[in-house]
N, C-alpha and C. Protein backbone atom coordinates (compact mmCIF):
# COMPACT_ATOMS: atom_id res chain seq x y z
N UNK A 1 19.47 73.27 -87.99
CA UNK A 1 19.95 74.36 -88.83
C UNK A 1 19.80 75.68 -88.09
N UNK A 2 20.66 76.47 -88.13
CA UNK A 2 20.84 77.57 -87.57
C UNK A 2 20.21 78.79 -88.63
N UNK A 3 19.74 79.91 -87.83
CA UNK A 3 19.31 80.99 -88.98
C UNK A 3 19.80 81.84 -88.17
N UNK A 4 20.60 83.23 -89.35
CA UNK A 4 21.12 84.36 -89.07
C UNK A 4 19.91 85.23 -88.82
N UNK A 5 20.28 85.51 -87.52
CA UNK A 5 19.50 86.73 -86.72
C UNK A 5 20.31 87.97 -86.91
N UNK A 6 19.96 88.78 -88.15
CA UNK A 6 19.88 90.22 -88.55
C UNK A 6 19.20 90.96 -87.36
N UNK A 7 20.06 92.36 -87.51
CA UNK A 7 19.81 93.42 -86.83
C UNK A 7 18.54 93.74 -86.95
N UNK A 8 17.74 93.77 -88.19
CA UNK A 8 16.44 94.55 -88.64
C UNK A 8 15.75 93.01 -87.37
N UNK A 9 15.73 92.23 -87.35
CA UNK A 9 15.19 90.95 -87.22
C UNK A 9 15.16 91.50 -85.82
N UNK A 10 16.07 91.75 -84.82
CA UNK A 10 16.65 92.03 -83.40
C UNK A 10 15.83 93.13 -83.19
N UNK A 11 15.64 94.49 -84.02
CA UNK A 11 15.22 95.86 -83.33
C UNK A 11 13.44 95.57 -83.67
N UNK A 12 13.18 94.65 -84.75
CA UNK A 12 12.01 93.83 -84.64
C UNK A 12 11.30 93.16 -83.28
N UNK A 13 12.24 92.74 -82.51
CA UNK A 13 11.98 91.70 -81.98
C UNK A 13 11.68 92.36 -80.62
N UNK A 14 12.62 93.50 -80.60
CA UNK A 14 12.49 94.53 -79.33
C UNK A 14 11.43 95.21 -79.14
N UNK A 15 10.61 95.65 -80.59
CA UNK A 15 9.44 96.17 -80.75
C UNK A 15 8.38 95.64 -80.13
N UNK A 16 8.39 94.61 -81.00
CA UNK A 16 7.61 93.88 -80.20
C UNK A 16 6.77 93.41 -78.53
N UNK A 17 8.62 93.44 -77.95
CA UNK A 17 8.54 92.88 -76.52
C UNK A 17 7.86 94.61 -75.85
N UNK A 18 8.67 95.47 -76.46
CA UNK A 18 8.09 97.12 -75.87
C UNK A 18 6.49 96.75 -76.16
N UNK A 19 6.20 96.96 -77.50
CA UNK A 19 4.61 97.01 -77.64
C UNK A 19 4.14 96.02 -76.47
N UNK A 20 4.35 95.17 -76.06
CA UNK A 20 3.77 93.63 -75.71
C UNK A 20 3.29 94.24 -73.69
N UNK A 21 4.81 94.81 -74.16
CA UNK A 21 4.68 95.84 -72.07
C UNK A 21 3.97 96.53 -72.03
N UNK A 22 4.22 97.65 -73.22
CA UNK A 22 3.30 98.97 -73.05
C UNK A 22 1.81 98.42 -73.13
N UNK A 23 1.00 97.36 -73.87
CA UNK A 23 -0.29 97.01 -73.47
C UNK A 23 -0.86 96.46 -72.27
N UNK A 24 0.08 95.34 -72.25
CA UNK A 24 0.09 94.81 -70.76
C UNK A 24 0.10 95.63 -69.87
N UNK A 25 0.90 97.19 -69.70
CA UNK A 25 0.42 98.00 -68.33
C UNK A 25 -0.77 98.65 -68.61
N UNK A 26 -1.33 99.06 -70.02
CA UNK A 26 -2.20 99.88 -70.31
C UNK A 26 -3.24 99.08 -69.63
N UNK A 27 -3.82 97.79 -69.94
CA UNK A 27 -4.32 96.59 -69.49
C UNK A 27 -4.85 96.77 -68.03
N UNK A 28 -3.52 96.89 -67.64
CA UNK A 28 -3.52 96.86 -65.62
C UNK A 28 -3.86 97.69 -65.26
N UNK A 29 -3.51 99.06 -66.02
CA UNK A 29 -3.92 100.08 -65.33
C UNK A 29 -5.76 100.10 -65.80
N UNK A 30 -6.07 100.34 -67.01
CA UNK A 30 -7.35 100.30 -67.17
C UNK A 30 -8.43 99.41 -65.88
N UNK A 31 -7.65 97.90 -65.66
CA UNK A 31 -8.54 96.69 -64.72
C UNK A 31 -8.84 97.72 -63.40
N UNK A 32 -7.90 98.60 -62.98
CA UNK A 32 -7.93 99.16 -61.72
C UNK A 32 -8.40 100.66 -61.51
N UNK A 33 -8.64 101.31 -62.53
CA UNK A 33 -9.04 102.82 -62.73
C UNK A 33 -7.90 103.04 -63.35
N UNK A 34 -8.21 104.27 -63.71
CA UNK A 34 -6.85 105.29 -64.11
C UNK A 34 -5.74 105.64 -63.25
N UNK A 35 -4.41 105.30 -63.30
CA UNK A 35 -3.77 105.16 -62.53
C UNK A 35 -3.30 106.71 -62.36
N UNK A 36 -3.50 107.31 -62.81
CA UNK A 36 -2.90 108.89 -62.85
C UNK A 36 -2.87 109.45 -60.97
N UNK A 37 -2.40 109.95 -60.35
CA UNK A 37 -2.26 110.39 -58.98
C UNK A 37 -3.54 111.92 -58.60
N UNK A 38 -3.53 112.28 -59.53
CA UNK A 38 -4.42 113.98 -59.83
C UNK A 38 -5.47 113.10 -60.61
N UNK A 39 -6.84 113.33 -60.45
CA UNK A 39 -8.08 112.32 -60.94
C UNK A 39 -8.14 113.10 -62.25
N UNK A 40 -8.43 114.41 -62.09
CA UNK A 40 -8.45 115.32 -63.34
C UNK A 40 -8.10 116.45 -62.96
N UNK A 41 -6.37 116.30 -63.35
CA UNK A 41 -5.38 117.85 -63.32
C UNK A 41 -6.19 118.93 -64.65
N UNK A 42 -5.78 119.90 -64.26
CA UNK A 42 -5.98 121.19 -65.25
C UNK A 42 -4.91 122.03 -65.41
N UNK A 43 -4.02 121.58 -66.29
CA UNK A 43 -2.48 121.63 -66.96
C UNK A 43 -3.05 123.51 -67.49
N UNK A 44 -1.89 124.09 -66.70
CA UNK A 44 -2.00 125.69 -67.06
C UNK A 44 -0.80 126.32 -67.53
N UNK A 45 -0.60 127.53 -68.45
CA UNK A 45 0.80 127.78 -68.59
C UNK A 45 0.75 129.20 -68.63
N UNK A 46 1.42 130.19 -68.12
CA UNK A 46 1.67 131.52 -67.92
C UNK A 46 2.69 132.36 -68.42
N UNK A 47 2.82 132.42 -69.96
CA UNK A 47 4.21 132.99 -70.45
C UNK A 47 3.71 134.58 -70.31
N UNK A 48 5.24 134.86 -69.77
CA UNK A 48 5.36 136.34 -69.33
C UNK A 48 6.64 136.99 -70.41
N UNK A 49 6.94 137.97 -70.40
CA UNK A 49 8.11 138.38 -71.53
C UNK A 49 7.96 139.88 -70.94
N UNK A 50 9.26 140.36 -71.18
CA UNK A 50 9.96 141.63 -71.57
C UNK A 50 10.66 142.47 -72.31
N UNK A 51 10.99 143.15 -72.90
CA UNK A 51 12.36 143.62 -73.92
C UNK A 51 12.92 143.95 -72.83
N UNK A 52 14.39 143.46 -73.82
CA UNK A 52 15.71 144.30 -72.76
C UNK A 52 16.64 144.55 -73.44
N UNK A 53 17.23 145.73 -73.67
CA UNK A 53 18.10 146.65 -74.80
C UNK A 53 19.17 146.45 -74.30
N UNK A 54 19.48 145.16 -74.75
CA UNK A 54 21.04 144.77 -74.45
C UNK A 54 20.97 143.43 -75.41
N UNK A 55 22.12 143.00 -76.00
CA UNK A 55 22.00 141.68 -76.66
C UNK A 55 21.48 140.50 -75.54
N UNK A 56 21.35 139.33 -76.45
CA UNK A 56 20.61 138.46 -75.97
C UNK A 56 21.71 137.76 -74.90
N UNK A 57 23.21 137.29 -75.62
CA UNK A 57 23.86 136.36 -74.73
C UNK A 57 24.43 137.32 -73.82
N UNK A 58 24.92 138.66 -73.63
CA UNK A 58 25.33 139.27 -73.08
C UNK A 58 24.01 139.24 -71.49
N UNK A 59 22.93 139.48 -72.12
CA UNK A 59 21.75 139.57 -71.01
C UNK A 59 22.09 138.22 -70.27
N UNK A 60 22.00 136.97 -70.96
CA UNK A 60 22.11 135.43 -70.56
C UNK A 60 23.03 135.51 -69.68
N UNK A 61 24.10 136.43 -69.24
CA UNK A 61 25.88 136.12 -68.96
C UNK A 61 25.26 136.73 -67.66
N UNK A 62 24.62 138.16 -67.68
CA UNK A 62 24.29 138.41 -66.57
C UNK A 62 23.04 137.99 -65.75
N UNK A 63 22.46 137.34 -66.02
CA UNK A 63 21.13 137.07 -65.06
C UNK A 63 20.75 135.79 -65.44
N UNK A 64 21.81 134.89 -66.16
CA UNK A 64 21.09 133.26 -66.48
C UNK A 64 21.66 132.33 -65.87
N UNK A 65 22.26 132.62 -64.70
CA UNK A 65 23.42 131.42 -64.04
C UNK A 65 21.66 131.11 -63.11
N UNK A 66 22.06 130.19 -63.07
CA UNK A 66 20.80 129.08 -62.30
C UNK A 66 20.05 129.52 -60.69
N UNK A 67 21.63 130.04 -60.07
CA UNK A 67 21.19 131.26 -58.96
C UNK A 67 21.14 131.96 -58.46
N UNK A 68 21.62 132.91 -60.49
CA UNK A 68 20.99 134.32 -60.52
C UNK A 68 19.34 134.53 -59.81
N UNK A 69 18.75 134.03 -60.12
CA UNK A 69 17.20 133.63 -59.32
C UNK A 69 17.31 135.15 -57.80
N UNK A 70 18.37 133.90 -57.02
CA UNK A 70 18.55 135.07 -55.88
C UNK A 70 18.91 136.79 -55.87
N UNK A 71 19.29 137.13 -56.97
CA UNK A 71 19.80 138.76 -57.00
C UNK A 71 18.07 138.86 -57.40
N UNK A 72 17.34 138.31 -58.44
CA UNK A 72 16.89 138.98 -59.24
C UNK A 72 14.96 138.55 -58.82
N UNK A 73 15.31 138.04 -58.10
CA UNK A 73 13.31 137.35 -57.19
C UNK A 73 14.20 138.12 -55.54
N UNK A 74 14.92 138.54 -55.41
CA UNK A 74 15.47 139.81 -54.31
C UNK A 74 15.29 138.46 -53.22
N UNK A 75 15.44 136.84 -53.20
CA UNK A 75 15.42 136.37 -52.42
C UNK A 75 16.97 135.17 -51.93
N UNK A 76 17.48 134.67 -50.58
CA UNK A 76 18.57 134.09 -50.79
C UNK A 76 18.48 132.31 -51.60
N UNK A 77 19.17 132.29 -52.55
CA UNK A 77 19.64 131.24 -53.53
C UNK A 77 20.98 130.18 -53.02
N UNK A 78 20.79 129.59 -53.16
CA UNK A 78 22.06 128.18 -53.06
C UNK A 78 22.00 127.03 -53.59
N UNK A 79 23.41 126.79 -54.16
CA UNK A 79 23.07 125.03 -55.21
C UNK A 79 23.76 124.38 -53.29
N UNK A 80 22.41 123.18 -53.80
CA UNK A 80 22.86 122.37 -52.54
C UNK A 80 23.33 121.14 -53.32
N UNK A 81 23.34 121.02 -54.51
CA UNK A 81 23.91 119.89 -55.29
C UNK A 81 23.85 120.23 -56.73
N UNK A 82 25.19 119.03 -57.04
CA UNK A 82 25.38 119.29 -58.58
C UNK A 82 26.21 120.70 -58.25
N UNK A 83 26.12 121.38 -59.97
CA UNK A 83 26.83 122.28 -60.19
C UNK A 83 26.09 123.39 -60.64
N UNK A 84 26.55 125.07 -60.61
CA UNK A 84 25.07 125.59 -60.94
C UNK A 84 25.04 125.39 -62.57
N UNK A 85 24.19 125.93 -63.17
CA UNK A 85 23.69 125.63 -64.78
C UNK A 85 23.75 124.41 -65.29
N UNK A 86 24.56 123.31 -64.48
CA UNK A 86 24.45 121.94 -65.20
C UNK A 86 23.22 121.35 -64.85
N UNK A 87 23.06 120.06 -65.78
CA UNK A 87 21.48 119.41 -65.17
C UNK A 87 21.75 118.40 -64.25
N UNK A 88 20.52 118.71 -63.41
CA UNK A 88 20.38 117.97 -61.86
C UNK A 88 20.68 119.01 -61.02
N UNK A 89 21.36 120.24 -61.38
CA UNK A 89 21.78 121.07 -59.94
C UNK A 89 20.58 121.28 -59.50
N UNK A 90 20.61 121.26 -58.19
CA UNK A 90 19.42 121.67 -57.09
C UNK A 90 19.87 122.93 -56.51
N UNK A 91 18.92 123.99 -56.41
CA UNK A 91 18.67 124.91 -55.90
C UNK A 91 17.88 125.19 -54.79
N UNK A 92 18.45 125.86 -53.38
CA UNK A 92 17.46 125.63 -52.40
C UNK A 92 16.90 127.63 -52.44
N UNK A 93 15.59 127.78 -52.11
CA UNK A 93 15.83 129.38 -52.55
C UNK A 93 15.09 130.16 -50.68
N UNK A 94 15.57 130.77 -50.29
CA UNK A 94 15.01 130.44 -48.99
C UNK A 94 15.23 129.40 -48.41
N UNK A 95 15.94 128.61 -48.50
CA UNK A 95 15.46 127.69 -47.06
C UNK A 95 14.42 126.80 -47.18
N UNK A 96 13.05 127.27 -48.04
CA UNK A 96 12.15 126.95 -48.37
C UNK A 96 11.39 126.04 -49.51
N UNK A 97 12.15 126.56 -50.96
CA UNK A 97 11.35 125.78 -51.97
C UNK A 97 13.00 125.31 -52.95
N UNK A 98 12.78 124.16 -52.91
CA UNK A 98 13.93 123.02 -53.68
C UNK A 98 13.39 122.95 -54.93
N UNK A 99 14.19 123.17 -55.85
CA UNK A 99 14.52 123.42 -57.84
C UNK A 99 15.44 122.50 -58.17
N UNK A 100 14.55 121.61 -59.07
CA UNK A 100 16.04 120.69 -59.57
C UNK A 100 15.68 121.52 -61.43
N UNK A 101 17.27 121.51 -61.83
CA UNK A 101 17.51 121.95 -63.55
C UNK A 101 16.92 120.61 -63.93
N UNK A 102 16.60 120.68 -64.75
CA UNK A 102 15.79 119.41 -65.75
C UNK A 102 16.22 119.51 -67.37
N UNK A 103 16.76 120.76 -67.95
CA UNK A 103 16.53 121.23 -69.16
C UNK A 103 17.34 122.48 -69.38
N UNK A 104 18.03 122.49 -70.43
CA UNK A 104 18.74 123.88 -70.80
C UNK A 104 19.29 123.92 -72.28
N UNK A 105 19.44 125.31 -72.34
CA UNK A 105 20.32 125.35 -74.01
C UNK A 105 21.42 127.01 -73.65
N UNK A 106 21.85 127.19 -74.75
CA UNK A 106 22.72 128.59 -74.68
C UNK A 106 22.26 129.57 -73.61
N UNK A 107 20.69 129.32 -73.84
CA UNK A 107 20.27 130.88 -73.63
C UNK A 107 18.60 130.85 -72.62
N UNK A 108 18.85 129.33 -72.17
CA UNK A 108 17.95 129.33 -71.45
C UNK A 108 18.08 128.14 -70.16
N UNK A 109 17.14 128.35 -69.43
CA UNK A 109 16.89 127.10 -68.44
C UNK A 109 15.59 126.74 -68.04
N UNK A 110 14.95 124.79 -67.70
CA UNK A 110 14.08 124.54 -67.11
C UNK A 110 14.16 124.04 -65.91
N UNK A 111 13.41 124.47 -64.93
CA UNK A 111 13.39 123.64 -63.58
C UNK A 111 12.26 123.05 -63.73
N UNK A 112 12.14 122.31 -62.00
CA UNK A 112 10.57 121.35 -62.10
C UNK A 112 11.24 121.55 -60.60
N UNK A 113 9.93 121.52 -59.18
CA UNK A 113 10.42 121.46 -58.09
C UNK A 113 9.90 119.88 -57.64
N UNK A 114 10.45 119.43 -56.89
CA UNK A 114 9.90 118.13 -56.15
C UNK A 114 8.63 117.56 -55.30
N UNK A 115 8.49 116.02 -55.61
CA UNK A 115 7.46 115.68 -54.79
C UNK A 115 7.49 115.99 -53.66
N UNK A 116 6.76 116.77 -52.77
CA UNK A 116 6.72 117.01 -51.09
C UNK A 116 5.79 116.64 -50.39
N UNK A 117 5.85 115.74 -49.42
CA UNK A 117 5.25 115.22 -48.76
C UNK A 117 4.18 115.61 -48.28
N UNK A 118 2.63 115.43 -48.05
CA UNK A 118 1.86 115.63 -47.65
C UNK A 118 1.11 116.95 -48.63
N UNK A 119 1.54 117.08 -49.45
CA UNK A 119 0.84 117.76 -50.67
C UNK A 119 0.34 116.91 -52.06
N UNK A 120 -0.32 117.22 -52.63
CA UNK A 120 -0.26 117.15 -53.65
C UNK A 120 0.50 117.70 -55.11
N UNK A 121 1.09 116.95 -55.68
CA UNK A 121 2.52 116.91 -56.97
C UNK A 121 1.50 117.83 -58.16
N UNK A 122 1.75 119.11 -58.21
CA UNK A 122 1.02 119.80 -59.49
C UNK A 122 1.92 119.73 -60.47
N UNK A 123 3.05 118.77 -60.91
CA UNK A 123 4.02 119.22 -61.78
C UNK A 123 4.54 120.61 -62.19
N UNK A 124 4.92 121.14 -61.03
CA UNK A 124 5.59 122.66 -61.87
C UNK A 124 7.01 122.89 -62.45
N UNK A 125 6.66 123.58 -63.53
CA UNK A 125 7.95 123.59 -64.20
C UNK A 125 7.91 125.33 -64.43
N UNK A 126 9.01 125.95 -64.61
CA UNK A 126 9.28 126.89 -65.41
C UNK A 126 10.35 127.31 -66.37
N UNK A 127 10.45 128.07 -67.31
CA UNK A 127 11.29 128.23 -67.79
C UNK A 127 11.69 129.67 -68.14
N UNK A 128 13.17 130.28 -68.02
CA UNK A 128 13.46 131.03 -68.49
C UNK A 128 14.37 130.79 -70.04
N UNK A 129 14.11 132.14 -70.17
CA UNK A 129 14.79 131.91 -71.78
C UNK A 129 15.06 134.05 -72.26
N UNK A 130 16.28 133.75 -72.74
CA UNK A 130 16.56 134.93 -73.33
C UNK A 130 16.45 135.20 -75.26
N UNK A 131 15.81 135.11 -75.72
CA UNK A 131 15.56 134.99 -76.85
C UNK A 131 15.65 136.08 -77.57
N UNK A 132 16.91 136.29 -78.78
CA UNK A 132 17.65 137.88 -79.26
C UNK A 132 16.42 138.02 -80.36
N UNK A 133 16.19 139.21 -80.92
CA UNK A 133 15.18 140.35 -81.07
C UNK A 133 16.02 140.74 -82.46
N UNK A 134 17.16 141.83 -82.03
CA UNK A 134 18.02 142.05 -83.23
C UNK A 134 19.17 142.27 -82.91
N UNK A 135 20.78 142.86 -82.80
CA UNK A 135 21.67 142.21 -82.35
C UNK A 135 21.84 142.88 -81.22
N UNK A 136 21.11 144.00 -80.62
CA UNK A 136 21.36 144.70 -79.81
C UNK A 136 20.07 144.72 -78.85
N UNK A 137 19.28 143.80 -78.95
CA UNK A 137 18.05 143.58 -77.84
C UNK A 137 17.59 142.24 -77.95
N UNK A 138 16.88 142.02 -77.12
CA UNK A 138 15.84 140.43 -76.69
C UNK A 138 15.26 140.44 -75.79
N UNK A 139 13.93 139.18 -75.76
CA UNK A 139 13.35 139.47 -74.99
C UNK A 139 13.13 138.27 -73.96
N UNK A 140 13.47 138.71 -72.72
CA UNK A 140 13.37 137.53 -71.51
C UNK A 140 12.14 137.19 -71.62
N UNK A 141 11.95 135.80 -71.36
CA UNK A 141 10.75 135.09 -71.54
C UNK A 141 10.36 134.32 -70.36
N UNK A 142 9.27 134.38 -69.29
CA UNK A 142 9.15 133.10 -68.23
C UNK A 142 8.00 132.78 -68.68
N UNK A 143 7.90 131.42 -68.65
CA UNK A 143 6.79 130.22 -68.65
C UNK A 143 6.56 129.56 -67.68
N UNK A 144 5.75 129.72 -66.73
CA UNK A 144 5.06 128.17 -65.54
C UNK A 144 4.11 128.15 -66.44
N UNK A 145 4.33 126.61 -66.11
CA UNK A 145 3.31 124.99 -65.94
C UNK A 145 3.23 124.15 -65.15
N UNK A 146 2.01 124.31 -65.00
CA UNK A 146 1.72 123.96 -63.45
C UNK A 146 0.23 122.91 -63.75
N UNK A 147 -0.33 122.41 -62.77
CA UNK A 147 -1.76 121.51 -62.63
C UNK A 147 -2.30 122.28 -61.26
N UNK A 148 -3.50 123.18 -61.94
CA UNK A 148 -3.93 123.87 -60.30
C UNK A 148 -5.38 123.38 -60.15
N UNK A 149 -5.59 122.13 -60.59
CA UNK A 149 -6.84 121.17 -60.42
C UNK A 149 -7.19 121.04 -58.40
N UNK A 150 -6.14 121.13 -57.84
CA UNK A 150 -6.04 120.83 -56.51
C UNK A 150 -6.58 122.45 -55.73
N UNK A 151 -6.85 122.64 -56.32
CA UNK A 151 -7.38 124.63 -55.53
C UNK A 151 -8.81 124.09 -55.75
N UNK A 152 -9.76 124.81 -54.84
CA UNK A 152 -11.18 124.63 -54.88
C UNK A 152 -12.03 125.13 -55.93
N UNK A 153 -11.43 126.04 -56.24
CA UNK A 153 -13.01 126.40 -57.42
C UNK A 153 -12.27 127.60 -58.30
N UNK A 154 -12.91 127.90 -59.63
CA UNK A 154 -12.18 128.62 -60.36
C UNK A 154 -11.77 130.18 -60.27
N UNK A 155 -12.38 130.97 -58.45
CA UNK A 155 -11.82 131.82 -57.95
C UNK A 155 -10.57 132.04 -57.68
N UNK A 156 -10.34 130.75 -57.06
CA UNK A 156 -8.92 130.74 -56.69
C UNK A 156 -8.16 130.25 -57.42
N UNK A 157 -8.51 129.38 -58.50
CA UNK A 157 -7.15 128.81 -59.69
C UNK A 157 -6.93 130.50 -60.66
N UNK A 158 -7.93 131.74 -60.71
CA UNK A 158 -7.81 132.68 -60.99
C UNK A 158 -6.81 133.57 -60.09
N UNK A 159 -6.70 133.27 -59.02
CA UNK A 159 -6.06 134.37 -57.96
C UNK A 159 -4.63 133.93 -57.54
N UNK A 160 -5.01 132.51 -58.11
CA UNK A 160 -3.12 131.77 -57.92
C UNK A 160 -2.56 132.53 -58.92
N UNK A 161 -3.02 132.28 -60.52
CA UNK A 161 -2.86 132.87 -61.99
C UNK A 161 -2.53 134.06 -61.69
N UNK A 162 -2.84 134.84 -61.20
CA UNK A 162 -3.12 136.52 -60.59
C UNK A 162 -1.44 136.79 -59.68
N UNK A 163 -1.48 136.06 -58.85
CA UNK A 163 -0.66 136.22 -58.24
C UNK A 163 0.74 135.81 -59.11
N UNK A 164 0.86 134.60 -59.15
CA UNK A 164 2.37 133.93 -59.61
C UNK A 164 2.59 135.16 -60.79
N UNK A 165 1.71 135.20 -61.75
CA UNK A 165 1.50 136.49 -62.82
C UNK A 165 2.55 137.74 -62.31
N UNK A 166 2.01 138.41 -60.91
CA UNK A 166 2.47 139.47 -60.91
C UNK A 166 3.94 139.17 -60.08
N UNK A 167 3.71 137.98 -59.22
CA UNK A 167 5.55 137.35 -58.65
C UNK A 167 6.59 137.75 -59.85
N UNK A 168 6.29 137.27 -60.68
CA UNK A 168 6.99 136.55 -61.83
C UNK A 168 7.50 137.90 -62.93
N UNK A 169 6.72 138.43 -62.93
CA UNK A 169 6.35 139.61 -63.65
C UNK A 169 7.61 141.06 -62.67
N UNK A 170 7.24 141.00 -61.73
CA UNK A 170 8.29 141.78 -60.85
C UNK A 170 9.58 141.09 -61.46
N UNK A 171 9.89 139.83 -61.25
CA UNK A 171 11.31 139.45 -61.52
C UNK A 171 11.75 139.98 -62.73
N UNK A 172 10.94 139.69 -64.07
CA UNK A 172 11.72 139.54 -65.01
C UNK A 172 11.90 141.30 -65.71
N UNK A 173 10.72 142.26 -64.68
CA UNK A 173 11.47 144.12 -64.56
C UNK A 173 12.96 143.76 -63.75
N UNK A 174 13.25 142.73 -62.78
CA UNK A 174 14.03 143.35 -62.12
C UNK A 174 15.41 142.72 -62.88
N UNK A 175 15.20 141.17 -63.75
CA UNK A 175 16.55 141.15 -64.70
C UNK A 175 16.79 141.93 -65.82
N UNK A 176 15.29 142.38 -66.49
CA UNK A 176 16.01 143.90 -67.42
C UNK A 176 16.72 145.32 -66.23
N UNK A 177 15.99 145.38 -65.76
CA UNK A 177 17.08 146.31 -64.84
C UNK A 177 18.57 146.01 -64.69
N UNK A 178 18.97 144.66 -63.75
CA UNK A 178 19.85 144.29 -63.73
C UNK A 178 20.84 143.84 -65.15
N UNK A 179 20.34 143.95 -66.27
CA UNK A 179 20.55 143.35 -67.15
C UNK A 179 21.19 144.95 -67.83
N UNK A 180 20.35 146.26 -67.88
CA UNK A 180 20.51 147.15 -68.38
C UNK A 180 21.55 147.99 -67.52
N UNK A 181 21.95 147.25 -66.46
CA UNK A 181 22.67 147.95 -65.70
C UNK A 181 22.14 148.94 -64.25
N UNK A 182 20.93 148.92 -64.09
CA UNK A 182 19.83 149.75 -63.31
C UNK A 182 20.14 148.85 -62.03
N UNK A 183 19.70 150.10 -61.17
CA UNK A 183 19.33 149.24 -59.63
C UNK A 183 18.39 149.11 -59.38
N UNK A 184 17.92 147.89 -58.45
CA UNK A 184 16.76 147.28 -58.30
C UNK A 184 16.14 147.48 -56.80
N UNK A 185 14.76 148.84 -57.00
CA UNK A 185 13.78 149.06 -55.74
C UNK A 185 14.51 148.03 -54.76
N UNK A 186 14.27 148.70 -53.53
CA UNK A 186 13.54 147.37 -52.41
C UNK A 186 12.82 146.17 -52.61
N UNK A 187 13.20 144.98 -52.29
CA UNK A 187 11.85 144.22 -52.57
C UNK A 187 11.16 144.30 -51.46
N UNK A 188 9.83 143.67 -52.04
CA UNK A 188 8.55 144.00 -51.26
C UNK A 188 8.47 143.13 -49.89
N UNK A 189 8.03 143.67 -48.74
CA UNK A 189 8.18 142.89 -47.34
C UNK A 189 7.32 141.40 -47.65
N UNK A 190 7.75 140.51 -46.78
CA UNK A 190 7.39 138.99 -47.13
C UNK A 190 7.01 138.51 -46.05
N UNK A 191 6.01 137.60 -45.69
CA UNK A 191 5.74 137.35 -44.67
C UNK A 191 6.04 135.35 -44.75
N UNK A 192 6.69 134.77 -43.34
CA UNK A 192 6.66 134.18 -43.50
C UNK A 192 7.88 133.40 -44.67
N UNK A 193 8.85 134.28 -45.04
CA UNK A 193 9.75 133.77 -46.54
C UNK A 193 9.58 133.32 -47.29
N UNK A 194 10.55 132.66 -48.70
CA UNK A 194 9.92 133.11 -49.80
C UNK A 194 8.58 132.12 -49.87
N UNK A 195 7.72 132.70 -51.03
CA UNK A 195 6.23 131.79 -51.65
C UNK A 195 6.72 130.83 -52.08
N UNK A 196 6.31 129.36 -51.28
CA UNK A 196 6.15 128.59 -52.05
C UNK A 196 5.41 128.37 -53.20
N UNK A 197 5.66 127.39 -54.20
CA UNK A 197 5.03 127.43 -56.01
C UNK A 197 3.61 127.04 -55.66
């Protein structure tokens, strides 16, 4: 005799086999240590913001294309793949530090940069975002998240904080500028091109 295998019966059955994996690796990984790559990361996040007296999507139009980045971090930008603002485009910025898009909406974007060899992977991500205020202002928003467990001692996970802080912080004066129509100082001499994250 045959029995009808219902859908509820099927997405049952899938449950199952998921639960059945997801223990079984939990399992493996537990027999062997914690499989995590960072023994104990220290997950950090740095939201920065500005007003800028201009509407929100109008601001977005001028300084949110993916490598706007380059007018507005005063450093050179290029999609070396993909398309810009779509997800997956890669961004090379300098020569130096590779951005893949991961994440976006109207009025914003996330990157994350790549595993690189012979370092250690802090997961960094950032995000910009233009977020409207009232119909005639908003306020640019950047967020890194980062794991700065890999720096020696809490001097320097302070002086990274310190620094990226004030990197970051220059940019997003220099897209209300650009945003308000203003020209943007000199940027500051660099040694070596741009900071890597």
């Amino acid at each position: 005799m045959r029995y009808p295998f219902t859908k509820s019966a099927a997405a049952a059955a899938l449950t199952l086999i998921w639960l059945a994996g997801t223990a079984a690796a939990q399992n493996s990984g537990s027999a062997s240590g914690d499989s995590t790559v960072v023994e104990h990361p220290h997950y950090i996040s740095i939201p920065m913001e500005i007003t800028v007296n201009r509407p929100a999507a109008e601001v977005w139009q001028r300084v949110g294309k993916y490598c706007d980045i380059g007018e507005w971090l005063q450093v050179p930008c290029t999609i070396t793949s993909g398309k810009d603002g779509e997800f997956g485009a890669v961004r090379s910025i300098a020569n130096v530090v590779t951005e893949i898009l991961v994440g976006k909406t109207d009025l914003s974007y996330t990157y994350t940069q790549p595993v690189r060899a012979g370092r250690p992977y802090n997961l960094y991500h950032g995000t910009v975002e233009a977020r409207p205020m009232t119909a005639a202002t908003c306020k640019l928003i950047y967020t890194l998240t980062y794991d700065n467990s890999m720096l020696p001692d809490d001097a320097a996970r302070e002086k990274d904080i310190q620094q990226k802080s004030a990197q970051f912080t220059r940019a997003l004066q220099n897209m209300k500028t650009i945003a308000e129509g203003g020209t943007l100082p000199p940027p500051p001499a660099r040694r070596g091109g741009a900071r890597k994250q």
